[in-house]
Protein backbone atom coordinates (compact mmCIF):
# COMPACT_ATOMS: atom_id res chain seq x y z
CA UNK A 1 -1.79 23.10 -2.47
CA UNK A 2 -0.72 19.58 -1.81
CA UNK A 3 0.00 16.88 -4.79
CA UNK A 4 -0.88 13.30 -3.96
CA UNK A 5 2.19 11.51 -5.29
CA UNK A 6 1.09 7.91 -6.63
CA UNK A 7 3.41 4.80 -5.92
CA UNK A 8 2.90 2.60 -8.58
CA UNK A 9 3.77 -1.04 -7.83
CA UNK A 10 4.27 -4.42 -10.21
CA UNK A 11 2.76 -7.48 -9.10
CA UNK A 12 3.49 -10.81 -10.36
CA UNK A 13 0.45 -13.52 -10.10
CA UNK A 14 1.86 -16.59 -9.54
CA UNK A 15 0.74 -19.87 -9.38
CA UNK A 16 0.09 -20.04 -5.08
CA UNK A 17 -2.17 -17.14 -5.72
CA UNK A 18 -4.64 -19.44 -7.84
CA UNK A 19 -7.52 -20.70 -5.90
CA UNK A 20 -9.58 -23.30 -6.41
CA UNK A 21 -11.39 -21.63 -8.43
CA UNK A 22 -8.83 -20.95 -11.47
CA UNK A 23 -8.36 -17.07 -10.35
CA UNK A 24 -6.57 -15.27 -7.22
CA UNK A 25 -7.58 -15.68 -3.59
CA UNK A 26 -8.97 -12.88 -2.32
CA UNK A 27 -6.88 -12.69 0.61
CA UNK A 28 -3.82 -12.35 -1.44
CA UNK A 29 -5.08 -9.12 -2.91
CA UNK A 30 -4.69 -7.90 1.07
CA UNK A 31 -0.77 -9.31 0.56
CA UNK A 32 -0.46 -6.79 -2.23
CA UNK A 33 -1.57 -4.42 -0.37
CA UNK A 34 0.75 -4.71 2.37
CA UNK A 35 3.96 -5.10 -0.12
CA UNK A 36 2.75 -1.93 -2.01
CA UNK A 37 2.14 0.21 0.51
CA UNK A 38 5.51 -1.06 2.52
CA UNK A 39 7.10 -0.29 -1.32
CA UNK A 40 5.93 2.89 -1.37
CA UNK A 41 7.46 4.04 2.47
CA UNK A 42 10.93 2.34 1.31
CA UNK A 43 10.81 4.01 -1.91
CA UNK A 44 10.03 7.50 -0.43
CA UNK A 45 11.40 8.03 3.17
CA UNK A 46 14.95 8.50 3.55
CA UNK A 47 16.74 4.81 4.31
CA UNK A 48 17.50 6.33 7.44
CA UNK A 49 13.95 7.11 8.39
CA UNK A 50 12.52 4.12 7.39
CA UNK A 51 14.59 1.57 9.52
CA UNK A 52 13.58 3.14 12.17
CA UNK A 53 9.90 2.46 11.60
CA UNK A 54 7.70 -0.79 11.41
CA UNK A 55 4.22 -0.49 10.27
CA UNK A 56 0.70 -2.11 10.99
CA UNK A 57 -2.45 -2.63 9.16
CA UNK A 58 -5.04 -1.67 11.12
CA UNK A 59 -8.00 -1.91 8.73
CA UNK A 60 -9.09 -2.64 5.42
CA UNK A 61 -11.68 -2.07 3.17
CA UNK A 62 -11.76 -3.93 0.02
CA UNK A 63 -13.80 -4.07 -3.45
CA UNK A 64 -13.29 -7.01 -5.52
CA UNK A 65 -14.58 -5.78 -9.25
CA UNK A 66 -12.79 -8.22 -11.42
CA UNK A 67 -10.94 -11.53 -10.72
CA UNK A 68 -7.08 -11.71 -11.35
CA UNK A 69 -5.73 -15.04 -12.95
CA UNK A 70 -2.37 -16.70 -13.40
CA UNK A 71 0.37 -14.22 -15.45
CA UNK A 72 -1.38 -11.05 -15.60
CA UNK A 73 0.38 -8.26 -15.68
CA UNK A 74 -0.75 -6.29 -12.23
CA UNK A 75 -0.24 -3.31 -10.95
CA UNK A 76 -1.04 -1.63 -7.82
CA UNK A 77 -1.12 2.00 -7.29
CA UNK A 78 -0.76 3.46 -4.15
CA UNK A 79 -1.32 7.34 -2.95
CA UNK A 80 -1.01 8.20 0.99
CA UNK A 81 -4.40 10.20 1.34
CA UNK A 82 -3.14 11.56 4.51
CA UNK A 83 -1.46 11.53 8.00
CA UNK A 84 -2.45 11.60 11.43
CA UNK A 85 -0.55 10.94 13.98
CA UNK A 86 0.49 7.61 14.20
CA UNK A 87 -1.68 6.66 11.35
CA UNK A 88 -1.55 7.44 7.69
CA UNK A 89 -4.62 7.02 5.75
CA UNK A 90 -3.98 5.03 1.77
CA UNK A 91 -5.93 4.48 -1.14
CA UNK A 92 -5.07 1.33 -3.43
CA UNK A 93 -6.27 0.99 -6.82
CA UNK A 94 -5.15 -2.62 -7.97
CA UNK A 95 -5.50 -2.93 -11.76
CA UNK A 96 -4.97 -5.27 -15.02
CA UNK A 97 -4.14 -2.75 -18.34
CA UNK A 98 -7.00 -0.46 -17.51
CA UNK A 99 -9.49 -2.60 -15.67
CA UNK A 100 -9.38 -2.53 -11.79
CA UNK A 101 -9.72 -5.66 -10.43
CA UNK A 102 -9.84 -4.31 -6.74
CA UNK A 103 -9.98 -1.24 -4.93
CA UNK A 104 -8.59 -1.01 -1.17
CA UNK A 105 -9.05 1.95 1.48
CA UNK A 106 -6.65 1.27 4.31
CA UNK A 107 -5.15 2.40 7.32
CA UNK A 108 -1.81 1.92 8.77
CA UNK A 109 -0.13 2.70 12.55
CA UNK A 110 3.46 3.43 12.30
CA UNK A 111 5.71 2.19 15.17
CA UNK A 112 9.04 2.88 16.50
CA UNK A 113 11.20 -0.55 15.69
CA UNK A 114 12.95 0.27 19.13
CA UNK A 115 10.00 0.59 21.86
CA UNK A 116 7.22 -0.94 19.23
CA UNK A 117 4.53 1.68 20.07
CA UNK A 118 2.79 4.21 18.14
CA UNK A 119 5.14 7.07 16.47
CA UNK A 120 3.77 10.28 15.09
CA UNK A 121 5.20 10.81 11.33
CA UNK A 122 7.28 14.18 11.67
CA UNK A 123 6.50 16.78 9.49
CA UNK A 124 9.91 17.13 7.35
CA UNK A 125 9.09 12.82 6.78
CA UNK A 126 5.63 13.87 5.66
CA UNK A 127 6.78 15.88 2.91
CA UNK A 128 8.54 13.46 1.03
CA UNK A 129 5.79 11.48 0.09
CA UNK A 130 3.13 15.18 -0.59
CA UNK A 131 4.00 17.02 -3.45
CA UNK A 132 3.25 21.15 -3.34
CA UNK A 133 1.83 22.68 -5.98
């Protein structure tokens, strides 16, 4: 049985993530995303491995619950659902303390930093970021 391994990831609000209306953009939520799930590949995959990889966002699919606001304490946790291919599936819970401000389904296309086109994720790289029971 697999293990989804969760990457948990501190974000700081700052003050060019206010919007006009006192509390983050929206969009920047999307930037978290991105730097959390790019986190969690640099954390896991061997140094090795991941320069030779870029990634891409290919879609996202956000729910707003709660607004952020200047200094909170945020933290984003990531888990890789799964992998296909080129593409890896992840699941993005973006919370303050226990309330989640945000939850984000995404998926990525991993590409070769030499030829930039699609590259499957190998096996042996899989299992560094699945767990086995």
């Amino acid at each position: 049985m697999t293990t989804l391994l969760p990457h948990l990831h501190r974000i700081g609000v700052t003050p060019s993530d206010i919007d006009f209306m006192g509390h983050v953009n929206n969009a920047r939520y999307l930037n978290w995303v991105q730097d959390a799930v790019l986190a969690h590949w640099n954390k896991l995959a061997p140094p090795e491995t991941a320069a030779k990889y870029l990634w891409v966002a290919l879609k996202h699919e956000i729910t707003y619950r709660r607004p952020a606001f200047l200094n909170d304490e945020v933290i984003a946790s990531v888990v890789l659902e799964k992998v296909q291919g080129a593409r890896s599936f992840y699941d993005t819970v973006i919370k303050r303390g226990e309330e989640v401000l945000a939850e984000v389904k995404s998926s990525w296309c991993c590409i070769d930093a030499k030829t930039l086109r699609p590259a499957r994720i190998a096996s042996d790289v899989q299992a560094y970021f699945f767990g086995r029971d």
